[in-house]
C-alpha atoms as a PDB file:
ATOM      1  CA  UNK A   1       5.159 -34.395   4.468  1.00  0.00           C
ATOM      2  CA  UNK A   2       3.415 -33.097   7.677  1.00  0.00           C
ATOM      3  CA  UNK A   3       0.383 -30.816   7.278  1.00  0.00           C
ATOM      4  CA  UNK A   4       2.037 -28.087   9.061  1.00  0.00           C
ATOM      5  CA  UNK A   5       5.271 -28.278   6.294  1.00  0.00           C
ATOM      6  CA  UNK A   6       2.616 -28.167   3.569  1.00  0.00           C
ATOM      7  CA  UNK A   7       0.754 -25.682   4.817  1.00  0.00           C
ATOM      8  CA  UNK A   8       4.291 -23.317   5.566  1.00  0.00           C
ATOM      9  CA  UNK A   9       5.482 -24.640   1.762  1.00  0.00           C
ATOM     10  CA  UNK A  10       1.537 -23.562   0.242  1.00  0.00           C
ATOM     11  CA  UNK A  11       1.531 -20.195   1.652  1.00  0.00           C
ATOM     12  CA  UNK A  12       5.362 -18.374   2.446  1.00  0.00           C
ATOM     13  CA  UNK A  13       6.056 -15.597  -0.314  1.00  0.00           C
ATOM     14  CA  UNK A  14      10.146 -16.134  -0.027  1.00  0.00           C
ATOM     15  CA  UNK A  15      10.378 -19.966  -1.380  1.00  0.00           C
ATOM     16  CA  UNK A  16      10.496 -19.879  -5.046  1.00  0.00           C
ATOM     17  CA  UNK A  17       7.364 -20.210  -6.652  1.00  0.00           C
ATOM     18  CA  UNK A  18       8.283 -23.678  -8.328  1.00  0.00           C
ATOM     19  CA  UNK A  19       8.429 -25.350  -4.662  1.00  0.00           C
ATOM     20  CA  UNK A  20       4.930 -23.796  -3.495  1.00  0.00           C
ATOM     21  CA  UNK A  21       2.089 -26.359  -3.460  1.00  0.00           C
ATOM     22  CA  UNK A  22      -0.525 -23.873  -3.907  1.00  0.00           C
ATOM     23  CA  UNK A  23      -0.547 -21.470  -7.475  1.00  0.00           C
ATOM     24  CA  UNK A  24      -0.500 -17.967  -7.309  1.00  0.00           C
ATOM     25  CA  UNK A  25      -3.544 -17.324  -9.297  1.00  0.00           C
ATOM     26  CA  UNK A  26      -5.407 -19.547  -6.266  1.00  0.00           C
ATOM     27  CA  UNK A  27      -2.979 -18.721  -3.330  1.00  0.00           C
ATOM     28  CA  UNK A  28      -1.841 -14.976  -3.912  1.00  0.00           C
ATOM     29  CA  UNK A  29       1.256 -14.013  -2.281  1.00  0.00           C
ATOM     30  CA  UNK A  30       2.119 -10.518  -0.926  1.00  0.00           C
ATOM     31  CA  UNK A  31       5.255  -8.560  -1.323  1.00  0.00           C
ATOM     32  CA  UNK A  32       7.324  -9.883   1.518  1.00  0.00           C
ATOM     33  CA  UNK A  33       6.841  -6.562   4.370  1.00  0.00           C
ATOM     34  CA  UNK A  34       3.570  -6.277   3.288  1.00  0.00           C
ATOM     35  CA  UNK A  35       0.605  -6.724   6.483  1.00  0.00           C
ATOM     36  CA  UNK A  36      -3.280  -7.690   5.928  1.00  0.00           C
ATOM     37  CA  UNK A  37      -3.910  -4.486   3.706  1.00  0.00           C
ATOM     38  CA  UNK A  38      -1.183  -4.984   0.970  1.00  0.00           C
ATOM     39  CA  UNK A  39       0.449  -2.449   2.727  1.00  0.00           C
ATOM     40  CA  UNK A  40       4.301  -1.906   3.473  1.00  0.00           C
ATOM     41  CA  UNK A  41       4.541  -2.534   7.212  1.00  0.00           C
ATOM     42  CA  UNK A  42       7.118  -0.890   9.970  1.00  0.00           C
ATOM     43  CA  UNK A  43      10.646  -1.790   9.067  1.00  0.00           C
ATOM     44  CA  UNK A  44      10.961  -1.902  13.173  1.00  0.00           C
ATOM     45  CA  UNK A  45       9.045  -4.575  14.443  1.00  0.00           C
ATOM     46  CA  UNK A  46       8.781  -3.843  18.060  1.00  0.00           C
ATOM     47  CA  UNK A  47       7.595  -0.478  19.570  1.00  0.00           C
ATOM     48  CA  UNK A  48       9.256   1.287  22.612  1.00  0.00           C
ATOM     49  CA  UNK A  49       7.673   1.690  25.609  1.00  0.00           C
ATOM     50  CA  UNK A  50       7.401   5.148  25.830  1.00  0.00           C
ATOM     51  CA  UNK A  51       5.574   4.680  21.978  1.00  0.00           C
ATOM     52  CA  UNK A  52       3.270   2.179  23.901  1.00  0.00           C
ATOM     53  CA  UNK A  53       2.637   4.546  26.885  1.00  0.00           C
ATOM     54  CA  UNK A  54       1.640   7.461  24.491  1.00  0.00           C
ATOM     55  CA  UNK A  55      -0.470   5.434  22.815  1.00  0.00           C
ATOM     56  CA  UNK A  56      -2.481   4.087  26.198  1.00  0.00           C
ATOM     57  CA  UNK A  57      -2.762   7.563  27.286  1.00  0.00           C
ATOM     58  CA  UNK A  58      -4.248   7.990  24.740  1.00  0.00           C
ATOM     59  CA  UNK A  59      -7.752   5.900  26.190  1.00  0.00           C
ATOM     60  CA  UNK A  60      -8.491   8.374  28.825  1.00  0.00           C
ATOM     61  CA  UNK A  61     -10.140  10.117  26.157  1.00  0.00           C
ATOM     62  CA  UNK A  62     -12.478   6.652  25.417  1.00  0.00           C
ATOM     63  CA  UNK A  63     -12.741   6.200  28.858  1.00  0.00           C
ATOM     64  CA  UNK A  64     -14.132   9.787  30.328  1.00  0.00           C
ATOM     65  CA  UNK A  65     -15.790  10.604  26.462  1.00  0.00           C
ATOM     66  CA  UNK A  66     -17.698   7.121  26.962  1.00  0.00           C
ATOM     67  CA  UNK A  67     -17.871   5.828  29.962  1.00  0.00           C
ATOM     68  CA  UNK A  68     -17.805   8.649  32.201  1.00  0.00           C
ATOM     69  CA  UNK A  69     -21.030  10.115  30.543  1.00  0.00           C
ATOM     70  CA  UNK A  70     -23.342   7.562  29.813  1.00  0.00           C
ATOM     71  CA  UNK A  71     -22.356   5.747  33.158  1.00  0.00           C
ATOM     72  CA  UNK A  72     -23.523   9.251  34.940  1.00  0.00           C
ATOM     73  CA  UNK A  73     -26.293   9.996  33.067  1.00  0.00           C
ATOM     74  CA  UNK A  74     -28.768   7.675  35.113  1.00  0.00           C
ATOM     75  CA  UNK A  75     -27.681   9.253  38.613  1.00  0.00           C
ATOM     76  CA  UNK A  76     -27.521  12.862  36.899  1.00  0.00           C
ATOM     77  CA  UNK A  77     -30.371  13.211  34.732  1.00  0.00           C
ATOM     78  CA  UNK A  78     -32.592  10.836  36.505  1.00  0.00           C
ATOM     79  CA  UNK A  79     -31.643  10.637  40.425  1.00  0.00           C
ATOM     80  CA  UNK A  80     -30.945  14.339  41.037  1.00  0.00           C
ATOM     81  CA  UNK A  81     -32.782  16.346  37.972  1.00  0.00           C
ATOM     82  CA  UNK A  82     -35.856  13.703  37.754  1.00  0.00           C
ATOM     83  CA  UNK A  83     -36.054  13.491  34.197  1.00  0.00           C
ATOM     84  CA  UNK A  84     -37.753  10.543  33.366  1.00  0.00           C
ATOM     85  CA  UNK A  85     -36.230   7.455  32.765  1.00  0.00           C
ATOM     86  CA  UNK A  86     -38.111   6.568  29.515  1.00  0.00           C
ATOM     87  CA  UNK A  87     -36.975  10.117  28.663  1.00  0.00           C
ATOM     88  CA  UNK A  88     -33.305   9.447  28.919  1.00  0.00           C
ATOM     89  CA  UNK A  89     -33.342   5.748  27.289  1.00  0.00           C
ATOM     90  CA  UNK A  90     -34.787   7.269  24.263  1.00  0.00           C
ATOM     91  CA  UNK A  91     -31.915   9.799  24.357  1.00  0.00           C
ATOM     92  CA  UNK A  92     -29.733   7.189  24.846  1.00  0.00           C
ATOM     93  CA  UNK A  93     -30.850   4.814  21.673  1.00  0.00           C
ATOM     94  CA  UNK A  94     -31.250   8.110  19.861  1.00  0.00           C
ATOM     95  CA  UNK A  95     -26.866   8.801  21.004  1.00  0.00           C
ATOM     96  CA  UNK A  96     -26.161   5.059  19.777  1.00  0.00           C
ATOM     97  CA  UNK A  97     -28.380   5.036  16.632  1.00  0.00           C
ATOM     98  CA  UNK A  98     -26.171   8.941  16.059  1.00  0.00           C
ATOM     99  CA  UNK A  99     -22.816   7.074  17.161  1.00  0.00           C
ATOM    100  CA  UNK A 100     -23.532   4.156  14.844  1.00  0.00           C
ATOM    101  CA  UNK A 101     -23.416   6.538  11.714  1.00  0.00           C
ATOM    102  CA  UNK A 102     -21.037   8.497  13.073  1.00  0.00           C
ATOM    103  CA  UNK A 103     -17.945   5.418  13.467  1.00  0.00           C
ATOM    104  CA  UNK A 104     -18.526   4.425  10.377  1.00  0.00           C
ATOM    105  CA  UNK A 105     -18.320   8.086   8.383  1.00  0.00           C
ATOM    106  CA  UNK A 106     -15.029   9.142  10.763  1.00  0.00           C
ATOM    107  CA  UNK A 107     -13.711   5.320  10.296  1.00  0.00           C
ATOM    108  CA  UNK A 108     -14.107   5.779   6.123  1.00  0.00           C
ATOM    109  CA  UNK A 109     -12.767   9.525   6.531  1.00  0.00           C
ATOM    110  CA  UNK A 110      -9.805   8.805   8.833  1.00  0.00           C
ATOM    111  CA  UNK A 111      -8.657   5.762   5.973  1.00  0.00           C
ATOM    112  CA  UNK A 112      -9.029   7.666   3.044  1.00  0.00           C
ATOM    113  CA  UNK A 113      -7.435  11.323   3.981  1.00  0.00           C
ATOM    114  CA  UNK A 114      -4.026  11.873   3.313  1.00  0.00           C
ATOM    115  CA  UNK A 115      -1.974  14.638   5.066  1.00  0.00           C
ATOM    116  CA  UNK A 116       1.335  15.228   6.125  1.00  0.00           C
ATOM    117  CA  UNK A 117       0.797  14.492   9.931  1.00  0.00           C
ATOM    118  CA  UNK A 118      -0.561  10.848   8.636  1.00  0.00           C
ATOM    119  CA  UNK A 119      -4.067  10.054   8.479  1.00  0.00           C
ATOM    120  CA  UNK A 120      -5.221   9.250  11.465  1.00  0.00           C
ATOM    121  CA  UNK A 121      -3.573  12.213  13.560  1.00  0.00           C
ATOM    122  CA  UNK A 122      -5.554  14.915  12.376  1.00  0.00           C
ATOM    123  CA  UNK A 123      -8.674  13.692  13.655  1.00  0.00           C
ATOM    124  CA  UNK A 124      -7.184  11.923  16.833  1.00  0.00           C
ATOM    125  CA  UNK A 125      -5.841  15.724  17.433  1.00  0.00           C
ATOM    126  CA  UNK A 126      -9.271  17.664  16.550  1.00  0.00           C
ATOM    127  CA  UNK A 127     -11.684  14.925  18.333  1.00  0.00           C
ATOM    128  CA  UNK A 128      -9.450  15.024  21.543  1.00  0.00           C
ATOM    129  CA  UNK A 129     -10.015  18.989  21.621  1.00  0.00           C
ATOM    130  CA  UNK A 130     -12.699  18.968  21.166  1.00  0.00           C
ATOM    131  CA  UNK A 131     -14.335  16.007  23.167  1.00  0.00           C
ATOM    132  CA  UNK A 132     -12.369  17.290  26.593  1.00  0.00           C
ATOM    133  CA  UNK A 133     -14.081  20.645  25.830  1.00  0.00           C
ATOM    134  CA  UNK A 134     -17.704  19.522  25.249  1.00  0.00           C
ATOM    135  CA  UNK A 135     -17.937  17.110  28.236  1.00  0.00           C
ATOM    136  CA  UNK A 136     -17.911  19.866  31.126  1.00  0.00           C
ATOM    137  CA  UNK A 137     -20.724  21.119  28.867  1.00  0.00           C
ATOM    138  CA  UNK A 138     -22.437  17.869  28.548  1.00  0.00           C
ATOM    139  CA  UNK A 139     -24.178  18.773  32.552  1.00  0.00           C
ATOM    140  CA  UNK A 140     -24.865  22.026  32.273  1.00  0.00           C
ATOM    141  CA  UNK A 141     -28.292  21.642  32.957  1.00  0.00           C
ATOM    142  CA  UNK A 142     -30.181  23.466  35.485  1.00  0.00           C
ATOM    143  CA  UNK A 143     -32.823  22.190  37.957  1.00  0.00           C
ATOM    144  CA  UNK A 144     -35.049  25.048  37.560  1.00  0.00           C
ATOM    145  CA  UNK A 145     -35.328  23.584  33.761  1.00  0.00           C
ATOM    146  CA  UNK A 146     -39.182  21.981  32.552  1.00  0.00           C
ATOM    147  CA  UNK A 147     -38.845  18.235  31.594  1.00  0.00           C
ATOM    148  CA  UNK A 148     -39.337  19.108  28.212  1.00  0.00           C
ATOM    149  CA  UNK A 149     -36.135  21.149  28.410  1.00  0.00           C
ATOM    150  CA  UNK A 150     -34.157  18.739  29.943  1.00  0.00           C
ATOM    151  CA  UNK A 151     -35.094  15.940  27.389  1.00  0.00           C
ATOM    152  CA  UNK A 152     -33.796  18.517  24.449  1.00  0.00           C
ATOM    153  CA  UNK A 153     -30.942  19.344  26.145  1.00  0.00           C
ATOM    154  CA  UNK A 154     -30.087  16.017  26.902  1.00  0.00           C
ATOM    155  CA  UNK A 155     -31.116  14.254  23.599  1.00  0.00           C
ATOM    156  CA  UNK A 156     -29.036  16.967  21.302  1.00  0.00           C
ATOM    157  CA  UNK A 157     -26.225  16.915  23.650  1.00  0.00           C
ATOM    158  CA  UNK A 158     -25.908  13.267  23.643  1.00  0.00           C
ATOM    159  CA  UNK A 159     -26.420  13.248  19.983  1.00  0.00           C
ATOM    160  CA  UNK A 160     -23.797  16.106  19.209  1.00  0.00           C
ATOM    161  CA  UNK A 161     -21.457  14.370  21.478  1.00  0.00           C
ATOM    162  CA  UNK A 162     -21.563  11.028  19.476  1.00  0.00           C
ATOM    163  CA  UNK A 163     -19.449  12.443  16.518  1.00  0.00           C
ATOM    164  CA  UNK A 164     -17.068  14.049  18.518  1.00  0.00           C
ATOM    165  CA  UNK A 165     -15.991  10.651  20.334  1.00  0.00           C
ATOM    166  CA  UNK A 166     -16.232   8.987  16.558  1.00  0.00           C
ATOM    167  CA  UNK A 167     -14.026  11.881  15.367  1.00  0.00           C
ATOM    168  CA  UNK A 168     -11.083  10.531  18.419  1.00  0.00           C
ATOM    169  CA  UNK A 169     -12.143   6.908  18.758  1.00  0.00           C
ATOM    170  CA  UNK A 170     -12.378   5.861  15.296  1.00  0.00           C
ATOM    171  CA  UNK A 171      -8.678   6.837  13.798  1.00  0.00           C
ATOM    172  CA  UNK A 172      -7.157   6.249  17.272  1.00  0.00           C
ATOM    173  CA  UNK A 173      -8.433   2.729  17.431  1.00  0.00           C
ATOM    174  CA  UNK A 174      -7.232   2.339  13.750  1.00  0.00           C
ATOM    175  CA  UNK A 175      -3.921   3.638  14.788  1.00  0.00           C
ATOM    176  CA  UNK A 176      -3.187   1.241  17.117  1.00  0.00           C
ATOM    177  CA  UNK A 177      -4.012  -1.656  14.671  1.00  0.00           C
ATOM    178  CA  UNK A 178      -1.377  -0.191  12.037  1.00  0.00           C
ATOM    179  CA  UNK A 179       1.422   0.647  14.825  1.00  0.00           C
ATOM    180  CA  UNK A 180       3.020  -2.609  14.503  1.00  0.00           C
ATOM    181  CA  UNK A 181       2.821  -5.795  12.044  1.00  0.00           C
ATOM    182  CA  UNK A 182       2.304  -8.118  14.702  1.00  0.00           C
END
């Protein structure tokens, strides 16, 4: 037989398991339905658009929470406040090193919470609130501030910010990964 026939006769959970190549105990096969996780999937397979277009809408909050405001920072903080640039790098590092943390606590959180809304949406909902609120915030600064203000303003906003994007961007990216089976 052709590889490929092997390979489809080795691994697909509906044949019988006398005409598999592979055993179980070596080649364990899922409940037929069942994606990646062992999980039951969808039973629709395809989503409608207006499911897709609620779901891309859903970046604007990636795109203005992370782009938007470490993409301004440099001509903010540094070309019209003249806060140094060493300044704002370590403020930076000191947002990513916070951010780094951060995913990975809101990316445990958001898989093992259970609620009624689902387990992702309750973060998505609180994140979203609360990163549109903080950004305005995020340049608030003044000119007539010392350097040494400006640095703490701008290191503990960055790194309060952090968690608030992990609190959307985490589950929501999760989401879309469990929307379909495909």
């Amino acid at each position: 037989l052709p590889i490929w026939i092997r390979l489809v006769l080795a691994v697909s959970p509906r044949l019988p398991v006398s005409t598999r190549l592979l055993p179980t105990a070596i080649l364990p096969c899922r409940a037929a339905g069942a994606n990646a996780a062992g999980l039951r999937s969808l039973t629709r397979l395809r989503l409608r658009r207006l499911e897709k277009a609620a779901y891309a809408f859903g970046g604007t909050v990636d795109i203005f929470g992370h782009w938007l405001y470490f993409g301004l920072m440099q001509p903010v903080f540094v070309g019209f406040l003249h806060l140094s640039p060493s300044l704002l790098g370590l403020a930076q590092a000191s947002a990513r090193l916070t951010d780094a943390f951060s995913d990975s606590y809101f990316g445990w959180r958001s898989d093992n919470t259970r609620t009624r809304w689902g387990r992702r949406r309750p973060y998505i909902l609180v994140g979203s609130l609360l990163a549109g609120a903080a950004l305005p915030c995020l340049f608030a600064a003044s000119r007539a501030w010392s350097a040494s203000t400006l640095f703490w303003f701008v290191l503990l906003s960055a790194c309060g910010y952090a968690p608030i994007l992990s609190c959307y961007n985490m589950p929501y990216q999760s989401l879309g990964a469990e929307l379909t089976p495909d």
